[in-house]
C-alpha atoms as a PDB file:
ATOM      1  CA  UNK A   1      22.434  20.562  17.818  1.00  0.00           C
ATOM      2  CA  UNK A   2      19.756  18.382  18.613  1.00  0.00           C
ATOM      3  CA  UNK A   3      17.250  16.911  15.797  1.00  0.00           C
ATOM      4  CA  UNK A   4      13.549  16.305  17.314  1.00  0.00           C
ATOM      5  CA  UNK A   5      11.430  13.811  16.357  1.00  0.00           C
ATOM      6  CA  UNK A   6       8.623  15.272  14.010  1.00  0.00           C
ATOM      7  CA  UNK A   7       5.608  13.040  13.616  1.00  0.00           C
ATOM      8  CA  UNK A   8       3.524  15.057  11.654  1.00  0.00           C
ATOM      9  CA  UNK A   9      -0.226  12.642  11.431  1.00  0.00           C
ATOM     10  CA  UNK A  10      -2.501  13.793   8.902  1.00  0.00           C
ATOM     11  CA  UNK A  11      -5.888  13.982  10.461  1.00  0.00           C
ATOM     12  CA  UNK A  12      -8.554  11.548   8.910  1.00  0.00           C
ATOM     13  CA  UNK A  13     -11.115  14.350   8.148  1.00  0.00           C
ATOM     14  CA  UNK A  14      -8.549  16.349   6.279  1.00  0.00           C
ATOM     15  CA  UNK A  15      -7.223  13.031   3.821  1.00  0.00           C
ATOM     16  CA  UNK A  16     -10.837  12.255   3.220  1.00  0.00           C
ATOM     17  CA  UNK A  17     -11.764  16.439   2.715  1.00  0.00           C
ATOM     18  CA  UNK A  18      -9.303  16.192  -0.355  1.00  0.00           C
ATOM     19  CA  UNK A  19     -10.485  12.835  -1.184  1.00  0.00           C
ATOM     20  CA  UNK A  20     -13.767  13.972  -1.434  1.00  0.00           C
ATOM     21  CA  UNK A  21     -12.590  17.261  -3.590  1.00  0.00           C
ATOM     22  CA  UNK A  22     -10.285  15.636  -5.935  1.00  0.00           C
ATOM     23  CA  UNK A  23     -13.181  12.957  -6.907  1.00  0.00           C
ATOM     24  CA  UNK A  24     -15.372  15.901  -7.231  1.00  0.00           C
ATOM     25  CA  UNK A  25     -13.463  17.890  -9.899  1.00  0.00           C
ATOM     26  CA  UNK A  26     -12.751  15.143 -11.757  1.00  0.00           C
ATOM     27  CA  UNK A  27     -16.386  14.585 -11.900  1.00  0.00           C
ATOM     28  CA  UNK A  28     -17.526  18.349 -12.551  1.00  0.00           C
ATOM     29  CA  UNK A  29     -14.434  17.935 -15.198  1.00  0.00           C
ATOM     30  CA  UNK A  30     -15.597  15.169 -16.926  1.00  0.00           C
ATOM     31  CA  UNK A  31     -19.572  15.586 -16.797  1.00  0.00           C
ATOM     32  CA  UNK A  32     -20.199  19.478 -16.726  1.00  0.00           C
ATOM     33  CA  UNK A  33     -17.251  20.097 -18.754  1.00  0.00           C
ATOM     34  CA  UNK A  34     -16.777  17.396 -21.085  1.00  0.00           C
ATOM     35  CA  UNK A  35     -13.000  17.005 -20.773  1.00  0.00           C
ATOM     36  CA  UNK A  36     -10.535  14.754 -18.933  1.00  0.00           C
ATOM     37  CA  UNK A  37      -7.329  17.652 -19.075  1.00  0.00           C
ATOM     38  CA  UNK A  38      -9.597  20.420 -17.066  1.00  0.00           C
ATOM     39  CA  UNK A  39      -8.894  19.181 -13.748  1.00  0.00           C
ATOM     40  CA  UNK A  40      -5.693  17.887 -14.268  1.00  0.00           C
ATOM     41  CA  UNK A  41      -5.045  21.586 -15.870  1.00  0.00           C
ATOM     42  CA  UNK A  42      -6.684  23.232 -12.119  1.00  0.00           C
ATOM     43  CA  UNK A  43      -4.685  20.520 -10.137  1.00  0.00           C
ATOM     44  CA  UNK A  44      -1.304  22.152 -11.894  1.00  0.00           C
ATOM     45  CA  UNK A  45      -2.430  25.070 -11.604  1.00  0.00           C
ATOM     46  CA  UNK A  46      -3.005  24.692  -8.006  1.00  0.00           C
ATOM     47  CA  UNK A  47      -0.228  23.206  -7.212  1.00  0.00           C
ATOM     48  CA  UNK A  48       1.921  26.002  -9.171  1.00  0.00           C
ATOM     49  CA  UNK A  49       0.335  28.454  -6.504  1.00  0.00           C
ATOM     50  CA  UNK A  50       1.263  26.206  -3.462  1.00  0.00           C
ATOM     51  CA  UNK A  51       5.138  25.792  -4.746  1.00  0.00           C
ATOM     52  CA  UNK A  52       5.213  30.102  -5.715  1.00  0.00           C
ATOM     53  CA  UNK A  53       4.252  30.193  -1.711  1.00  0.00           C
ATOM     54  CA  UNK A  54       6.814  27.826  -0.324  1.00  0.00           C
ATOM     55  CA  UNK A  55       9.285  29.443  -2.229  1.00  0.00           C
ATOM     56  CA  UNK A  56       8.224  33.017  -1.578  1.00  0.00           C
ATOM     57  CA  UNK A  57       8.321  30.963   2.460  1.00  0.00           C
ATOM     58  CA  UNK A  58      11.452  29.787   1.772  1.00  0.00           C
ATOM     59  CA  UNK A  59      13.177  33.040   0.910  1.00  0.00           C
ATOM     60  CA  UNK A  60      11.461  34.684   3.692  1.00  0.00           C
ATOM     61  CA  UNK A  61      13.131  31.743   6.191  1.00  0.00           C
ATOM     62  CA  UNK A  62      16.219  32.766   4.298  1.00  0.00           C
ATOM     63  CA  UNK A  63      16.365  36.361   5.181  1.00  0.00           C
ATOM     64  CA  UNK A  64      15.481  36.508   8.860  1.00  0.00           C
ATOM     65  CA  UNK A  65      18.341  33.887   9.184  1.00  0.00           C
ATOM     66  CA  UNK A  66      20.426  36.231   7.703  1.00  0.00           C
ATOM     67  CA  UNK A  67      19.023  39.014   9.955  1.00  0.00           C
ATOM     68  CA  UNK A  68      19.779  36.491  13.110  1.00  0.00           C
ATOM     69  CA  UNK A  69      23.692  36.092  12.308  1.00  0.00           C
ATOM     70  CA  UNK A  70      24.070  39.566  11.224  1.00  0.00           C
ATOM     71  CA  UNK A  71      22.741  40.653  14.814  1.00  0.00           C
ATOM     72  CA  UNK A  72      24.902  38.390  16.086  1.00  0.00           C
ATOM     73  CA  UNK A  73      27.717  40.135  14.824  1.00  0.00           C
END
């Protein structure tokens, strides 16, 4: 089995996109808001969402391998 090489580049635009977001709800947090936790608090929250995904991803990986051998068979 052969391994590629995977250089995965993120582009500049996307980096400073976040950038750019992440100041901002800190910001909106702290001035409209009032409080330092409340984008720390959507930041978990967010990334709670992005792990359910890539697991939900993950078991779907899982069962068309599973599909693959059992063809196989």
């Amino acid at each position: 089995m052969a391994v590629q090489d995977l250089n995965y580049e993120i582009p500049t635009w996307a980096a400073a996109l976040i950038t750019v977001f992440v100041l901002f709800s800190f910001a909106y947090g702290v001035l409209i808001q009032g409080s330092f936790l409340a984008p720390i608090v959507l930041w978990l929250w967010l990334g709670g969402i992005a792990l359910s995904l890539f697991v939900v991803y993950l078991l779907y990986r899982f069962v068309i391998a599973v599909e693959k051998i059992a063809d196989k068979m």
